[in-house]
C-alpha atoms as a PDB file:
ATOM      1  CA  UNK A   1      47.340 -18.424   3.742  1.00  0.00           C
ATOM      2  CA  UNK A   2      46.551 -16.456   7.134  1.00  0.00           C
ATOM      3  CA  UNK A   3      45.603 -13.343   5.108  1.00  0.00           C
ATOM      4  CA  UNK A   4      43.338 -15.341   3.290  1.00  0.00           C
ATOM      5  CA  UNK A   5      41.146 -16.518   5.676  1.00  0.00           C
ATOM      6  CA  UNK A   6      40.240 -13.334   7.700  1.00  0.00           C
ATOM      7  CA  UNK A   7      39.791 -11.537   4.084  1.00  0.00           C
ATOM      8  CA  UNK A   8      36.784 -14.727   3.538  1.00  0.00           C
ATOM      9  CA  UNK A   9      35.269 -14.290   6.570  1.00  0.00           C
ATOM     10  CA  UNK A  10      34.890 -10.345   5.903  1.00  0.00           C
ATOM     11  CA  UNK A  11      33.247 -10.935   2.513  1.00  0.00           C
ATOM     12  CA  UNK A  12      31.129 -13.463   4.193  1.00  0.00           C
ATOM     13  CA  UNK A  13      29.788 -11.160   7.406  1.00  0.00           C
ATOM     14  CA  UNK A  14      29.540  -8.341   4.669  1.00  0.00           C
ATOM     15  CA  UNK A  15      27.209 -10.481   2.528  1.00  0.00           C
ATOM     16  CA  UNK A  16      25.000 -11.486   5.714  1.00  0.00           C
ATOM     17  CA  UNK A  17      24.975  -7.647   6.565  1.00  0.00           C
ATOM     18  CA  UNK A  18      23.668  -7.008   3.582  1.00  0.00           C
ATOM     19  CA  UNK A  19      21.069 -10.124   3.267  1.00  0.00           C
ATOM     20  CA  UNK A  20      19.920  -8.596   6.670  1.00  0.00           C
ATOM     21  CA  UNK A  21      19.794  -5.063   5.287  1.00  0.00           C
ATOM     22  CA  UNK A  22      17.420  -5.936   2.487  1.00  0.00           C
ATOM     23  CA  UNK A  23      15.129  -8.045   4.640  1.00  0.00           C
ATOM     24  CA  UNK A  24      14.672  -5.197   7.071  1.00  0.00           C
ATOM     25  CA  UNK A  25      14.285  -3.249   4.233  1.00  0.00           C
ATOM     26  CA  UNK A  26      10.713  -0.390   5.364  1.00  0.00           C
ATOM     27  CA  UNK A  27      11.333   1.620   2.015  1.00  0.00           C
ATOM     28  CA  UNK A  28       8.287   2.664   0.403  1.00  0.00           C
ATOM     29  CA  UNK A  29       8.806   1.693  -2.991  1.00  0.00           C
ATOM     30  CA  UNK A  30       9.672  -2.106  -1.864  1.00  0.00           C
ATOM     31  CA  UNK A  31       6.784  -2.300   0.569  1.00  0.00           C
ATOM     32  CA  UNK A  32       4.199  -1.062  -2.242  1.00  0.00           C
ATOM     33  CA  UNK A  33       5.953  -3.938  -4.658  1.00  0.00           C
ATOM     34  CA  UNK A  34       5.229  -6.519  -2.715  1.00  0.00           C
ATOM     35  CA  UNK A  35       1.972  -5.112  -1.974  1.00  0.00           C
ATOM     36  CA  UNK A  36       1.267  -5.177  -5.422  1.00  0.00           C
ATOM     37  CA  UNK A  37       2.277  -8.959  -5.758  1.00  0.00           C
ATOM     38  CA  UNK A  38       0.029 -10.070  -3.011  1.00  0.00           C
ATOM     39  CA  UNK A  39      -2.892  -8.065  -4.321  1.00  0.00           C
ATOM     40  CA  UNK A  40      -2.602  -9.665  -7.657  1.00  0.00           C
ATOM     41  CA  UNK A  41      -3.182 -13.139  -5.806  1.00  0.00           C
ATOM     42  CA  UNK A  42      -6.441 -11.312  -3.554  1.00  0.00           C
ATOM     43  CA  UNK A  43      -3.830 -11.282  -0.418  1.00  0.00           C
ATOM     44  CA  UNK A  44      -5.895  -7.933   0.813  1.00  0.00           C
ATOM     45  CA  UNK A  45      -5.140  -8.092   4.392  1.00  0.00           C
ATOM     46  CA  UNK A  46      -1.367  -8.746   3.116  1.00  0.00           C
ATOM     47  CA  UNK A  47      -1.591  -5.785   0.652  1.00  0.00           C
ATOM     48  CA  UNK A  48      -3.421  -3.514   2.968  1.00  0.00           C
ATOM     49  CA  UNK A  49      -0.640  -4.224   5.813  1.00  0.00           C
ATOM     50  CA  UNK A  50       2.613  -3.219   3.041  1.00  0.00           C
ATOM     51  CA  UNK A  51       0.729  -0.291   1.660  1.00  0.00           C
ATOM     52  CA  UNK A  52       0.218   0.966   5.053  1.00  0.00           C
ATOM     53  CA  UNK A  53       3.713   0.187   5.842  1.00  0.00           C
ATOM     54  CA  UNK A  54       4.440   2.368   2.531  1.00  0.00           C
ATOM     55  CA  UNK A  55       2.812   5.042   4.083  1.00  0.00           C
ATOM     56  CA  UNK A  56       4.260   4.812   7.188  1.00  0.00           C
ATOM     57  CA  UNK A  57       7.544   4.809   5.742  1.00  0.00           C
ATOM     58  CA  UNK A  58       7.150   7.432   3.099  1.00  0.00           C
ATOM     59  CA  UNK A  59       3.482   9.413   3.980  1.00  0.00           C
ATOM     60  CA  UNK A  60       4.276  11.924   1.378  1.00  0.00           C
ATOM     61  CA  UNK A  61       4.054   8.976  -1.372  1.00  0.00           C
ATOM     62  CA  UNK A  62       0.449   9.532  -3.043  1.00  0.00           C
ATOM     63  CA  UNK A  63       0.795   5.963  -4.808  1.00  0.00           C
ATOM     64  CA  UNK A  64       0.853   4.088  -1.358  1.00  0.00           C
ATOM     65  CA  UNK A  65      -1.614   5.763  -0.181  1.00  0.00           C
ATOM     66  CA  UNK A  66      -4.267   5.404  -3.696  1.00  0.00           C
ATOM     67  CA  UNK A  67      -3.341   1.316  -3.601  1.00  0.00           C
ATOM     68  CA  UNK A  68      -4.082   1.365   0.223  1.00  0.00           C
ATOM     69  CA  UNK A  69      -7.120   3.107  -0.985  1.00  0.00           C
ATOM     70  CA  UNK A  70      -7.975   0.044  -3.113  1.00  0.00           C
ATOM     71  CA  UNK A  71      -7.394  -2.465  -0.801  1.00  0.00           C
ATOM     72  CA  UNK A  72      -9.427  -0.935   1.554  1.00  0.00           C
ATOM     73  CA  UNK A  73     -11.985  -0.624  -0.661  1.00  0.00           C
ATOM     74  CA  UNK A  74     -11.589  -4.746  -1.648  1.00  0.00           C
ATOM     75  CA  UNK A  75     -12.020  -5.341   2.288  1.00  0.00           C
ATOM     76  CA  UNK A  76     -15.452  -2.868   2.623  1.00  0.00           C
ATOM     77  CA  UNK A  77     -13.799  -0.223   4.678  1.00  0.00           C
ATOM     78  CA  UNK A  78     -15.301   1.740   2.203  1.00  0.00           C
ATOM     79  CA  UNK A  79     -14.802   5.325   4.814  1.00  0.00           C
ATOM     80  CA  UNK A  80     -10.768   4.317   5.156  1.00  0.00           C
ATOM     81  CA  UNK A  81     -10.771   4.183   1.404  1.00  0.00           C
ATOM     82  CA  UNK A  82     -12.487   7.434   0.729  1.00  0.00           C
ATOM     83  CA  UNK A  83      -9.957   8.758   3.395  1.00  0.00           C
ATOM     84  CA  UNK A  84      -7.167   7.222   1.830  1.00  0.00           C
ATOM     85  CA  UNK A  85      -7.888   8.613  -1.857  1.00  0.00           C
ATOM     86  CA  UNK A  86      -8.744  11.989  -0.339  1.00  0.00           C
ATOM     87  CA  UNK A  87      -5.403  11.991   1.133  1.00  0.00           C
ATOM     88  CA  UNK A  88      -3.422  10.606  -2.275  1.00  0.00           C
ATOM     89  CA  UNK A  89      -5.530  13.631  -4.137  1.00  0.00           C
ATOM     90  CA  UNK A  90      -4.230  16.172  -1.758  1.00  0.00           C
ATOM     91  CA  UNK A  91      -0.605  15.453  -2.557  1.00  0.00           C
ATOM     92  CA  UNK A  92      -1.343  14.894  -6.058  1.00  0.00           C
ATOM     93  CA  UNK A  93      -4.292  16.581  -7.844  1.00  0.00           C
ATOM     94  CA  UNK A  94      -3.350  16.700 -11.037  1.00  0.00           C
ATOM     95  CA  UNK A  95      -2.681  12.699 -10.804  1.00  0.00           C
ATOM     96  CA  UNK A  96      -5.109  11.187 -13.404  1.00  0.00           C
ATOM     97  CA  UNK A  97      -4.907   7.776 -12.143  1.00  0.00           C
ATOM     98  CA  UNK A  98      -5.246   8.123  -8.832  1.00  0.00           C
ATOM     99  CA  UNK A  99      -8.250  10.735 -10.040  1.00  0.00           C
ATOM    100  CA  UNK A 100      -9.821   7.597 -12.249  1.00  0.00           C
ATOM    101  CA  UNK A 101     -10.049   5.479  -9.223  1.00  0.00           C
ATOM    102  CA  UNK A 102     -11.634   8.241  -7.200  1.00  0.00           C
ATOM    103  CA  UNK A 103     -14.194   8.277  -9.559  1.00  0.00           C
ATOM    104  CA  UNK A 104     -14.512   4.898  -9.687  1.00  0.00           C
ATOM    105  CA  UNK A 105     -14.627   4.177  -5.918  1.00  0.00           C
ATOM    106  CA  UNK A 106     -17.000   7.481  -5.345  1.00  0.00           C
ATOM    107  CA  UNK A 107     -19.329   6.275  -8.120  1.00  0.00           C
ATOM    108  CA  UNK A 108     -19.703   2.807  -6.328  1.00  0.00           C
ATOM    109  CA  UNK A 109     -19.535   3.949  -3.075  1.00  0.00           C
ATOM    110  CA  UNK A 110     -22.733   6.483  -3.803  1.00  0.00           C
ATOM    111  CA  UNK A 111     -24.586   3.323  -5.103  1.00  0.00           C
ATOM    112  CA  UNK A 112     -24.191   1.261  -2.118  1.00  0.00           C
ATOM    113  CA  UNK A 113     -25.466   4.431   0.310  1.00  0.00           C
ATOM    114  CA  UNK A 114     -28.595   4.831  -1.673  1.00  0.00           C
ATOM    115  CA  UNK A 115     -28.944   0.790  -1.949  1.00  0.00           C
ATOM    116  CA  UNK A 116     -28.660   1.125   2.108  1.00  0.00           C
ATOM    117  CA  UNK A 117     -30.918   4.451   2.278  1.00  0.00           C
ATOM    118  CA  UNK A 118     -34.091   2.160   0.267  1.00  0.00           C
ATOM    119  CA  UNK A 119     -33.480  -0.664   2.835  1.00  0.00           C
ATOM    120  CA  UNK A 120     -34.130   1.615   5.856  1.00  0.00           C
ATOM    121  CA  UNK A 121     -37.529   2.655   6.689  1.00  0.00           C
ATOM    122  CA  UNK A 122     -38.625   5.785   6.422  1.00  0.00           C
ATOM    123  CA  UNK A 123     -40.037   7.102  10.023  1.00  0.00           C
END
């Protein structure tokens, strides 16, 4: 019966050790998930704050740092966005995805600056 006991309370600290391990957890790929989850629901500030953390964490990963570019893009930091795709392009050009939203977000992007330009007067 001894044996038993200390054996119980080893599998029990080793479970907590672990529960702790995967809620400390900084790795990219589980920061981008949940940034992906709270995007779905329009979380941006949530989103924007794991896919930084992504980043952070891993700042070679192009896909953290094309989904930050969309949530900046969602919040109107429309220069940390173009930054942000420029960046996911560098470390993977021939990515077609992260390409299409380029596009995408350039396309827009050139709209609102001539929208803004027309407002302005012209000296």
């Amino acid at each position: 019966m001894r044996t038993s006991v200390p054996l119980l309370v080893l599998a029990s600290g080793a479970l907590l050790a672990s529960a702790a391990t995967l809620a400390a957890d900084e790795s990219a790929d589980r920061q981008i998930d949940f940034g992906l989850k709270v995007a779905q629901k329009g979380l941006w500030q949530e989103a924007r704050f794991r896919f930084e953390r992504a980043a952070k964490a891993d700042p070679q990963n192009a896909a953290a740092l094309n989904d930050l570019a969309v949530a900046l893009e969602q919040m109107g930091d429309f220069a940390g966005a173009r930054q942000a795709y420029e960046k996911a392009l560098e470390l993977k050009p021939n990515d077609t995805y992260i390409q299409q939203n380029y596009d995408l977000f350039r396309e827009a992007d050139d709209k609102r600056n001539r929208k803004l330009k027309k407002k302005r007067p012209q000296p």
